[in-house]
Protein backbone atom coordinates (compact mmCIF):
# COMPACT_ATOMS: atom_id res chain seq x y z
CA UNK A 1 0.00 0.00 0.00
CA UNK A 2 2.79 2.23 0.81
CA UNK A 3 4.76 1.67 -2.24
CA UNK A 4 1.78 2.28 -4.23
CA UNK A 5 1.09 5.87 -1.95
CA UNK A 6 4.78 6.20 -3.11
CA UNK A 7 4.36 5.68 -6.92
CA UNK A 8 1.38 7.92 -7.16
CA UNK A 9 3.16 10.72 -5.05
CA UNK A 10 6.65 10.46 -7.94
CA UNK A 11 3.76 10.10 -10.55
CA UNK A 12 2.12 13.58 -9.35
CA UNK A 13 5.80 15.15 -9.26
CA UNK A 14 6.85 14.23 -12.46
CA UNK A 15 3.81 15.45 -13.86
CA UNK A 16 4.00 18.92 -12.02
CA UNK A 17 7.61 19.12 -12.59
CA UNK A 18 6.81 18.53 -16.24
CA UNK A 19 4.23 21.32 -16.12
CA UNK A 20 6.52 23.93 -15.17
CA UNK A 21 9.07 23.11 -17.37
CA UNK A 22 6.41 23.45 -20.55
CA UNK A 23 5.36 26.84 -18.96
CA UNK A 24 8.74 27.95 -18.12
CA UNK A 25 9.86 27.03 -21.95
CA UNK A 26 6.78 29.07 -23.31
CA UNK A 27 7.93 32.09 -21.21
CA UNK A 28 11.53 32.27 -22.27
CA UNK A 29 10.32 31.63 -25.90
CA UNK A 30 8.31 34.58 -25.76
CA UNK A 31 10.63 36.52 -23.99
CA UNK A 32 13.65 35.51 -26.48
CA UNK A 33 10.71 36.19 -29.54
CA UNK A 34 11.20 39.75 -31.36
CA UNK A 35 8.61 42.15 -30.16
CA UNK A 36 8.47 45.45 -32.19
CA UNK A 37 7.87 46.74 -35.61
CA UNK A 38 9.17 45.30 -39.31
CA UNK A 39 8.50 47.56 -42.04
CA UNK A 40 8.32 46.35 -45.69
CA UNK A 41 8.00 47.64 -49.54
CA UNK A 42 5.90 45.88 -51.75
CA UNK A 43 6.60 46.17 -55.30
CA UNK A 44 5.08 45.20 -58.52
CA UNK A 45 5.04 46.36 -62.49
CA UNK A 46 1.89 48.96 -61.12
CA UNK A 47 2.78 50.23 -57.60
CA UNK A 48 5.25 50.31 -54.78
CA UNK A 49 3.51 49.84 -51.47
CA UNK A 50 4.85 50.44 -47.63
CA UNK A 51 3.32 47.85 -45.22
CA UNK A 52 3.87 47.25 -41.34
CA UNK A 53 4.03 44.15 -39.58
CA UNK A 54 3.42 44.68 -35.18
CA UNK A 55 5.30 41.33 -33.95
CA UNK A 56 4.68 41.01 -30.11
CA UNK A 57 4.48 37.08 -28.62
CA UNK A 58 4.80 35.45 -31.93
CA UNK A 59 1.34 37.06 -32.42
CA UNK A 60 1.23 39.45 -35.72
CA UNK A 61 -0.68 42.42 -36.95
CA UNK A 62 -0.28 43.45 -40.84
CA UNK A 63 -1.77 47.05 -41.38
CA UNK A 64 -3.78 46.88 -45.04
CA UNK A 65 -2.99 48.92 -47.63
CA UNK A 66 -5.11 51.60 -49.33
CA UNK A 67 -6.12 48.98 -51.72
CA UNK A 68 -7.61 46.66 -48.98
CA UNK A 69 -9.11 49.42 -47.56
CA UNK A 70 -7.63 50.35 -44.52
CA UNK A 71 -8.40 46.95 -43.12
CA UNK A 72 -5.94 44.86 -40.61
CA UNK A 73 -4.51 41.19 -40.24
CA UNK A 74 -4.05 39.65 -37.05
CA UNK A 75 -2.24 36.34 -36.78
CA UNK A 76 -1.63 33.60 -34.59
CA UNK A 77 0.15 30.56 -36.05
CA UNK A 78 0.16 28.76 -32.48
CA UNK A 79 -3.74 28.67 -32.58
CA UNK A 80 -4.00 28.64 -36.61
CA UNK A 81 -6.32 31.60 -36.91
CA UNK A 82 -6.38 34.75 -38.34
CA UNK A 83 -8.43 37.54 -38.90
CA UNK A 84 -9.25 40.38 -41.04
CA UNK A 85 -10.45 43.30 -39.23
CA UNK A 86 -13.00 45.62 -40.71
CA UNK A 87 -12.50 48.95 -38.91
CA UNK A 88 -14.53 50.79 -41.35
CA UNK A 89 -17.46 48.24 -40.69
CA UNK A 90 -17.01 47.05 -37.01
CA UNK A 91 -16.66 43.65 -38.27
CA UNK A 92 -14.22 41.33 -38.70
CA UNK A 93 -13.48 37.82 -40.19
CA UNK A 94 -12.41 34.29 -38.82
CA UNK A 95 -10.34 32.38 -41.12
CA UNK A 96 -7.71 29.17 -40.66
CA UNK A 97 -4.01 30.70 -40.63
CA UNK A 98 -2.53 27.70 -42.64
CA UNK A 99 -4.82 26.29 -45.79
CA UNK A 100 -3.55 22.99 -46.25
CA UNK A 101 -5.13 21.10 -48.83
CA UNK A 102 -7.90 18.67 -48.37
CA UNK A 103 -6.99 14.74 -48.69
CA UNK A 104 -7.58 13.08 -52.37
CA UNK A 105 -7.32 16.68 -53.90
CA UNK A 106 -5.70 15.85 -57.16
CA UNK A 107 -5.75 19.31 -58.53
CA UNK A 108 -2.67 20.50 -56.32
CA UNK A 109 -0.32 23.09 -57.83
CA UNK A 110 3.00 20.59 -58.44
CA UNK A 111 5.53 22.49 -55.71
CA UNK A 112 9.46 21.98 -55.02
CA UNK A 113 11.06 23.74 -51.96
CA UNK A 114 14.96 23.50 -51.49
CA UNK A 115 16.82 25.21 -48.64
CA UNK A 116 20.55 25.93 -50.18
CA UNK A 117 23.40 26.37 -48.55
CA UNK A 118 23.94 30.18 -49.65
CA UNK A 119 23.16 32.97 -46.75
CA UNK A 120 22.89 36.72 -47.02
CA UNK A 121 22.63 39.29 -44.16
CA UNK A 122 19.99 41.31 -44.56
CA UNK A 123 19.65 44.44 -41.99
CA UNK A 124 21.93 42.71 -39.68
CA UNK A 125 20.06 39.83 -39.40
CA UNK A 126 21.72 36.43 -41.17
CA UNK A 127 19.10 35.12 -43.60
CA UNK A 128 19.32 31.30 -45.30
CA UNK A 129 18.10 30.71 -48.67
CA UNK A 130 15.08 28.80 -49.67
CA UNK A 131 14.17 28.05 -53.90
CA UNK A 132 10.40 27.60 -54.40
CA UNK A 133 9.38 26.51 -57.67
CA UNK A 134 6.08 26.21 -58.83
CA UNK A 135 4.24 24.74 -62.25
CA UNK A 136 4.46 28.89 -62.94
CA UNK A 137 6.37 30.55 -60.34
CA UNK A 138 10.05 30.97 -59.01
CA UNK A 139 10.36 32.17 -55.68
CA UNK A 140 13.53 33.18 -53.69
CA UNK A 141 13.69 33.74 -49.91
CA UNK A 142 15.89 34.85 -47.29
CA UNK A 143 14.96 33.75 -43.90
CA UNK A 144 16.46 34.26 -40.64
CA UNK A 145 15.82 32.80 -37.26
CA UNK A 146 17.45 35.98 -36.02
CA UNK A 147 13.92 37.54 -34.58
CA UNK A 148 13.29 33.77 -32.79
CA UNK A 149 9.45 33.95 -34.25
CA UNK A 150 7.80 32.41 -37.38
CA UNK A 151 7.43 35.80 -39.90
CA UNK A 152 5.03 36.17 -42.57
CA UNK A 153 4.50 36.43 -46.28
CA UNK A 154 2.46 39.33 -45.42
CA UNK A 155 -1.12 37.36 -45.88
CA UNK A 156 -4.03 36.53 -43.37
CA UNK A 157 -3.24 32.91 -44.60
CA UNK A 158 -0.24 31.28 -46.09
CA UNK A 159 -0.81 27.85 -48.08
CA UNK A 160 1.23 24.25 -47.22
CA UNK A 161 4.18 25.56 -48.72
CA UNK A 162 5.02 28.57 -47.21
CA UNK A 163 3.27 26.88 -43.64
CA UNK A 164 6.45 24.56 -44.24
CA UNK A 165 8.95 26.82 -43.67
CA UNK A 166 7.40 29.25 -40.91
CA UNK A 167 6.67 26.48 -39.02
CA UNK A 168 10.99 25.67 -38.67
CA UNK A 169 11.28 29.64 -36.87
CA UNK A 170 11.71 31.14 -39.98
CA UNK A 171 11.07 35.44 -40.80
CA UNK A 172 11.26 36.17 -44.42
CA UNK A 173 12.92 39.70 -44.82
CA UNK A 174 13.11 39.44 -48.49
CA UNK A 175 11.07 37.70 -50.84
CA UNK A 176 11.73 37.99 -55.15
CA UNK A 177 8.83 36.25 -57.40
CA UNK A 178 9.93 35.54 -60.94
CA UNK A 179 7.77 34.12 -63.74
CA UNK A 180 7.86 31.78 -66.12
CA UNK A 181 10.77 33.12 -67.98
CA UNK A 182 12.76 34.41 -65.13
CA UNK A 183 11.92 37.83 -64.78
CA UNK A 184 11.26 39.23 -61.86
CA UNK A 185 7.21 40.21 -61.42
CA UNK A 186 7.53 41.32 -57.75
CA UNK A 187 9.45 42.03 -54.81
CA UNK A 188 8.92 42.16 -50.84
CA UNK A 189 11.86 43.73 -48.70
CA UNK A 190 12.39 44.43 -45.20
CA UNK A 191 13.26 47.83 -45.17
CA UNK A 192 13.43 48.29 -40.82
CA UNK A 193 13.29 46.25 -38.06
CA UNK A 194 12.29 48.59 -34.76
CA UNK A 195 12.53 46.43 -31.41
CA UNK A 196 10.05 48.13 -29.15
CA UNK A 197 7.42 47.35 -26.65
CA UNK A 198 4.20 46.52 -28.03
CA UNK A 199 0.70 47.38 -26.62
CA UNK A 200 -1.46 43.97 -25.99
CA UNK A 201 -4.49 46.03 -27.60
CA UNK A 202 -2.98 46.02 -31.38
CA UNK A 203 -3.30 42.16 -31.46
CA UNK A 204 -6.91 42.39 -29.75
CA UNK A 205 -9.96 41.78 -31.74
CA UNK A 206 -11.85 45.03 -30.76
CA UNK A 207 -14.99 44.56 -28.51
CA UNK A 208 -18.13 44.96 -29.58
CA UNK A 209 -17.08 43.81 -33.54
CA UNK A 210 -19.65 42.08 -34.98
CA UNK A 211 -18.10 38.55 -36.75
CA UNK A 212 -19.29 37.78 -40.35
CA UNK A 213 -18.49 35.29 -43.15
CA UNK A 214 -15.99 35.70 -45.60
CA UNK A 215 -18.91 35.96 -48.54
CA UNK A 216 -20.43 38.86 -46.89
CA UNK A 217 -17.66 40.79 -47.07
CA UNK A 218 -17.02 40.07 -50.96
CA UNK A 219 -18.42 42.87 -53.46
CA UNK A 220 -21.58 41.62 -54.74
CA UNK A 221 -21.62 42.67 -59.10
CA UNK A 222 -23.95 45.42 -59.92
CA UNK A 223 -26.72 44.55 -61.44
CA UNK A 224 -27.45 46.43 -64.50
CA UNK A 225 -30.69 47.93 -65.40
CA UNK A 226 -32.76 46.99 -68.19
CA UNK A 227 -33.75 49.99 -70.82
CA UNK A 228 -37.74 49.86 -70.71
């Protein structure tokens, strides 16, 4: 009876001991994680765009664009959600961070992802280099594991992919997209990375927002009028 009283009371400590230790990792992971601001220019053949990633926790905001219409990102790869935050509206959007595709889908995009040995520093931060290729697309991206949080592509969601190599602690600071005949269509580029203490609020869903579907949110087509 004893030795079982004994077995339980080891049993109990591992398992508290083993608590602590999974808390105390999750605090000095967030504590070693960057928290702060990484600005970025977006460029195409039509525009060149500033955008701001908020990092805080491994949690991330992306500020929209004038095109998107003033609307925000918030991320959180830990619980695989995201959503887009209506400001305008009071509303905002639930979506899955990572779209991975569904099982017996045989219309998959044929992808090839190669880490190479080459690195780069890119605003002081050592980045490695990943090749993506696609049936279309070439993609090139420096990565570093300098910040000690996944990064983004600068998208509520990110597809298998891209999910492959945030998930190993990577932050893309520089990403080139080249098409078919290996010129280059567009460009994103760190252009600042601001360490700084982050308010808890910017990664907030604001209260009282109401929560809609994704469909609602879509432009419905005019419908045209018919001459009498």
């Amino acid at each position: 009876m004893k030795s079982q009283l004994l077995y339980f009371r080891l049993c109990g400590l591992v398992l508290m001991l083993s608590c602590f230790a999974n808390a105390r990792a999750q605090e000095l992971a967030e504590k070693s994680s960057f928290e702060g601001v990484v600005s970025f220019e977006s460029r195409d053949f039509q525009s060149i765009e500033p955008r701001t990633l908020f990092v805080k926790h491994g949690v991330l905001r992306i500020e929209g664009t004038e095109q998107a219409g003033g609307n925000a990102f918030l991320i959180d790869y830990a619980k695989k959600k995201a959503f887009i935050v209506l400001s305008a509206r009071e509303q905002y959007v639930e979506l899955p961070a990572v779209i991975l595709p569904a099982k017996g889908d045989t219309k998959q995009t044929r992808v090839n992802v190669q880490k190479t040995d080459s690195t780069l520093d890119i605003l002081d931060f050592t980045c490695d280099e990943f090749l993506v290729t696609t049936d279309s697309l070439e993609f090139e991206i420096w990565a570093t594991k300098g910040l000690g949080t996944a990064g983004t592509f600068l998208n509520a969601q990110v597809n298998e992919w891209q999910w492959k190599i945030l998930e190993m602690g990577y932050f893309p600071l520089r990403v080139v997209v080249r098409d078919a005949s290996g010129d280059e269509s567009a460009r994103l580029e760190a252009t600042s990375v601001t360490k700084k203490a982050m308010s808890e609020a910017l990664f907030r869903l604001p209260s009282g927002y109401e929560k809609v579907d994704q469909e609602s949110i879509q432009s419905k087509p005019s419908v045209k009028k018919r001459k009498r």
